[in-house]
Every structure is written in C-alpha cells, then in structure tokens.
N, C-alpha and C. Protein backbone atom coordinates (compact mmCIF):
# COMPACT_ATOMS: atom_id res chain seq x y z
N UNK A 1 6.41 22.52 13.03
CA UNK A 1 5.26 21.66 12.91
C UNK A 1 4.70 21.71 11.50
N UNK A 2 3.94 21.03 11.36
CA UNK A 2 3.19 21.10 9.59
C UNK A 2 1.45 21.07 10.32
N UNK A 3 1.13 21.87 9.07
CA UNK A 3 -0.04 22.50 8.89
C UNK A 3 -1.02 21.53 8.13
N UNK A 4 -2.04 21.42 9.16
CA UNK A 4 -3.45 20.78 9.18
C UNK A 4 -4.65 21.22 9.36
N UNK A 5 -5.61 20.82 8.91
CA UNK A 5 -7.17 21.47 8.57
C UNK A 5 -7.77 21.05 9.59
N UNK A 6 -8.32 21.81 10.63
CA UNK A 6 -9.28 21.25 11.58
C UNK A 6 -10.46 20.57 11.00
N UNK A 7 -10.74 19.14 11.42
CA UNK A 7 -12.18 18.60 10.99
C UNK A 7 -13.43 19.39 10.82
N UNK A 8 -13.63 19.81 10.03
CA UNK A 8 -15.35 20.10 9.88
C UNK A 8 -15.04 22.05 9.93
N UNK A 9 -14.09 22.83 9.76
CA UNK A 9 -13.99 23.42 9.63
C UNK A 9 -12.98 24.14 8.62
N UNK A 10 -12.81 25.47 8.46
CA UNK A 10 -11.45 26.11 7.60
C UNK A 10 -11.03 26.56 8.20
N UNK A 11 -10.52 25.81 9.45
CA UNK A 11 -9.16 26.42 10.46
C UNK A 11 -8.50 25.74 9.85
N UNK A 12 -6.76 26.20 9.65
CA UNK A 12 -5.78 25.35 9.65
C UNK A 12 -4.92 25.74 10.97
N UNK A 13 -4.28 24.67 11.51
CA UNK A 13 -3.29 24.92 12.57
C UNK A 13 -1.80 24.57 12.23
N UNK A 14 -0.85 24.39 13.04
CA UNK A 14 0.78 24.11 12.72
C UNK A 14 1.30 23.74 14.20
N UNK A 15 0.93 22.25 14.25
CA UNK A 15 2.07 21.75 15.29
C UNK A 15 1.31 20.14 15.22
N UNK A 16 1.65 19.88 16.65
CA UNK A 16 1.46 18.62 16.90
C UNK A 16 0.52 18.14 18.05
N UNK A 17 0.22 18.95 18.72
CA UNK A 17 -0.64 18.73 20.31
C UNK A 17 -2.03 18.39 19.67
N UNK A 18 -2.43 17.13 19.57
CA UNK A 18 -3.50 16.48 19.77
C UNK A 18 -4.41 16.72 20.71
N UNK A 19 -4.19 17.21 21.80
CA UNK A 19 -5.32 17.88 22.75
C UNK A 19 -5.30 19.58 22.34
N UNK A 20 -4.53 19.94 21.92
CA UNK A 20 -4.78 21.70 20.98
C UNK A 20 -5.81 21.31 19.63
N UNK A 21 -5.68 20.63 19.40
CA UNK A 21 -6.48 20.31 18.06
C UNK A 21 -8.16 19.59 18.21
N UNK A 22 -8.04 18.72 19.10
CA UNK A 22 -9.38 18.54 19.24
C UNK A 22 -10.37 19.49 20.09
N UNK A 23 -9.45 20.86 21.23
CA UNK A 23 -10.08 21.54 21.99
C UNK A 23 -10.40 22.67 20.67
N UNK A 24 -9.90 22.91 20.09
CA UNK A 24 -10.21 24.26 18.83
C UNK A 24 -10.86 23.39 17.94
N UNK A 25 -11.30 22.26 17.81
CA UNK A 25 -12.43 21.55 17.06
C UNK A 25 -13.65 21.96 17.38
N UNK A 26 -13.20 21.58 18.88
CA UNK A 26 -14.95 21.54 19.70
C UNK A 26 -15.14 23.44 19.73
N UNK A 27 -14.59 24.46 19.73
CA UNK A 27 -14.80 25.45 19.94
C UNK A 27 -14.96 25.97 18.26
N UNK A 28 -14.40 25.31 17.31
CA UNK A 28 -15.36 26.06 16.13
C UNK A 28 -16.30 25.03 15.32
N UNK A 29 -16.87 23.78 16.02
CA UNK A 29 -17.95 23.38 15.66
C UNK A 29 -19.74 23.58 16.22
N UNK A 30 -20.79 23.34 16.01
CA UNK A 30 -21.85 23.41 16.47
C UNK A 30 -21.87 25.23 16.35
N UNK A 31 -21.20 26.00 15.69
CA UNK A 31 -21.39 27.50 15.53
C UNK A 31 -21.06 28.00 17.06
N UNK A 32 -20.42 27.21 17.85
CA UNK A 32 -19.86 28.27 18.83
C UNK A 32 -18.63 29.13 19.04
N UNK A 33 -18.24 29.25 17.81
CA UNK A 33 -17.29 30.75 17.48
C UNK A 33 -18.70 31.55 17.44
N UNK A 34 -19.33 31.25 16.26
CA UNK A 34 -20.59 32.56 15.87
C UNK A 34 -20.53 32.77 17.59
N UNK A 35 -20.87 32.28 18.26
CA UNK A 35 -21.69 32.26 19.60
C UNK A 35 -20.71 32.99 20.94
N UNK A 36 -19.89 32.88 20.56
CA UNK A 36 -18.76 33.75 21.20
C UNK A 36 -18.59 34.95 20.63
N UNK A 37 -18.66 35.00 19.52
CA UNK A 37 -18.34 36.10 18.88
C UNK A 37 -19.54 37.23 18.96
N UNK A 38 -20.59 36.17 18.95
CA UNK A 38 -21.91 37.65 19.43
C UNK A 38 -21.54 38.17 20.76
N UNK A 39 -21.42 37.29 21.77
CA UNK A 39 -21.19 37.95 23.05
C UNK A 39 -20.46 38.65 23.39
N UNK A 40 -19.24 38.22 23.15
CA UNK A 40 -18.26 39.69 22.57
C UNK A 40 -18.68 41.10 22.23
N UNK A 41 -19.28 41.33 20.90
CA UNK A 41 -19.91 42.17 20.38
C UNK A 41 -20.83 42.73 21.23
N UNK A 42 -21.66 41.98 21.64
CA UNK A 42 -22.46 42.55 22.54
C UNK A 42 -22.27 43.27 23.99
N UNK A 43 -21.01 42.55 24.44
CA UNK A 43 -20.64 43.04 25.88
C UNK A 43 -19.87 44.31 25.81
N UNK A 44 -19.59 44.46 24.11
CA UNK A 44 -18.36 45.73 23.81
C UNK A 44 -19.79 47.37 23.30
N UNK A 45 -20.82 46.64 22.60
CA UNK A 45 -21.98 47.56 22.74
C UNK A 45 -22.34 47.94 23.79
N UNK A 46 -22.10 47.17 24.88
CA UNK A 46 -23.06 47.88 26.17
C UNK A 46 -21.75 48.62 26.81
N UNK A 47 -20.75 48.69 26.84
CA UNK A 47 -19.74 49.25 27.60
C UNK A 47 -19.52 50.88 26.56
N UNK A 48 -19.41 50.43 25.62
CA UNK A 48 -19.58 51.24 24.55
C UNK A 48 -21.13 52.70 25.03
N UNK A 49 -21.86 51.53 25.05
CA UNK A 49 -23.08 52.73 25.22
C UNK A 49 -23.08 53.08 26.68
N UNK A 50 -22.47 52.63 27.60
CA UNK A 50 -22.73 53.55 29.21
C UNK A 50 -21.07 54.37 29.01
N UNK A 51 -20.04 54.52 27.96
CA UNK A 51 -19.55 55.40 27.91
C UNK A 51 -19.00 56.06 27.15
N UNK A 52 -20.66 56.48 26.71
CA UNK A 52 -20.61 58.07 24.86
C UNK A 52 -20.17 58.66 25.47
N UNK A 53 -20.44 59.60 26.76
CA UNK A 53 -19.62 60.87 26.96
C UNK A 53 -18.40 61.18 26.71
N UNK A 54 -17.69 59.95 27.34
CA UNK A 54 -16.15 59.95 27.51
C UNK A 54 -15.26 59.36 26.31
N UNK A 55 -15.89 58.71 25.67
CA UNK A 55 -15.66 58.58 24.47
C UNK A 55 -15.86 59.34 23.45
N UNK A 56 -16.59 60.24 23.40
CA UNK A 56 -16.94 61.02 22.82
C UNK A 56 -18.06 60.71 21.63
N UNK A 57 -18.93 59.20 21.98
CA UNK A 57 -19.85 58.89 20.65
C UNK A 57 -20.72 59.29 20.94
N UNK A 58 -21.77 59.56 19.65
CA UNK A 58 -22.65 60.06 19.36
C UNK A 58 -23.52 58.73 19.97
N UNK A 59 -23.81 57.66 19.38
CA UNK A 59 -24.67 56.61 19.71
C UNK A 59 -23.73 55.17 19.29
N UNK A 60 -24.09 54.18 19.91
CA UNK A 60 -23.77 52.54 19.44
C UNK A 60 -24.85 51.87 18.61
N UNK A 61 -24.59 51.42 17.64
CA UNK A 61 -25.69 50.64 17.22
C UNK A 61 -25.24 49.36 16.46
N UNK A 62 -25.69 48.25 16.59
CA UNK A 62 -24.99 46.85 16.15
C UNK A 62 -25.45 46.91 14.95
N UNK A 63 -25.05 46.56 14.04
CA UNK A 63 -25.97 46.13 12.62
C UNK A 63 -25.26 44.53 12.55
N UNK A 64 -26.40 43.40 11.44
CA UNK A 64 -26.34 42.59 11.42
C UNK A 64 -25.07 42.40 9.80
N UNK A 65 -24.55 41.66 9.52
CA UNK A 65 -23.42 41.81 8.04
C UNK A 65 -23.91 40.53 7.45
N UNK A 66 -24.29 39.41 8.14
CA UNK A 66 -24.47 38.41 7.42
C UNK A 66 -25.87 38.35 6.49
C-alpha cells in the first residue's frame, strides 16, 4: 500500500481501506486520543494503587508533562 496523512492530523497510514482511514480520523480528531489516553492512565493508576503491596510500590502518583 502507499502511505498517507490522515486529515487534520500527523498520523500517516499504508494501505487502502477507506473505512480504516476515516474510522482512525474520527478517533484522532476532536482530541479523543488525548481522551483515551487519560483514561487509560488513569484506570492503570488506580490498579496500580490497590496493588503497592504486591508490587512492591512505594506510592502512584500521575504528574501532568504537557
């Protein structure tokens, strides 16, 4: 396949499926990667913090990077 720039973003992809391309449009426009990507983070902090023992951490704490 040859390699194309998703609209309105700096994804590039490599093929041809026209319904692959407009569904990874709609999922990194309007900031809902950011928006997935917090929840993520967040669901891995709380699993994280009900298990310091066994993990052996001291504490979880999110910090912000942007």
């Amino acid at each position: 396949g040859f390699q194309v720039q998703l609209d309105l973003t700096g994804i590039f992809m490599h093929g041809k499926i026209p319904t692959l391309k407009i569904s990874l449009i709609q999922i990194f426009r309007a900031h809902l990667w950011q928006k997935i990507h917090e929840s993520v983070v967040m669901d891995l902090c709380q699993v994280f913090d009900q298990e310091l023992d066994a993990l052996e951490i001291d504490n979880v704490q999110k910090e912000t990077i942007h």
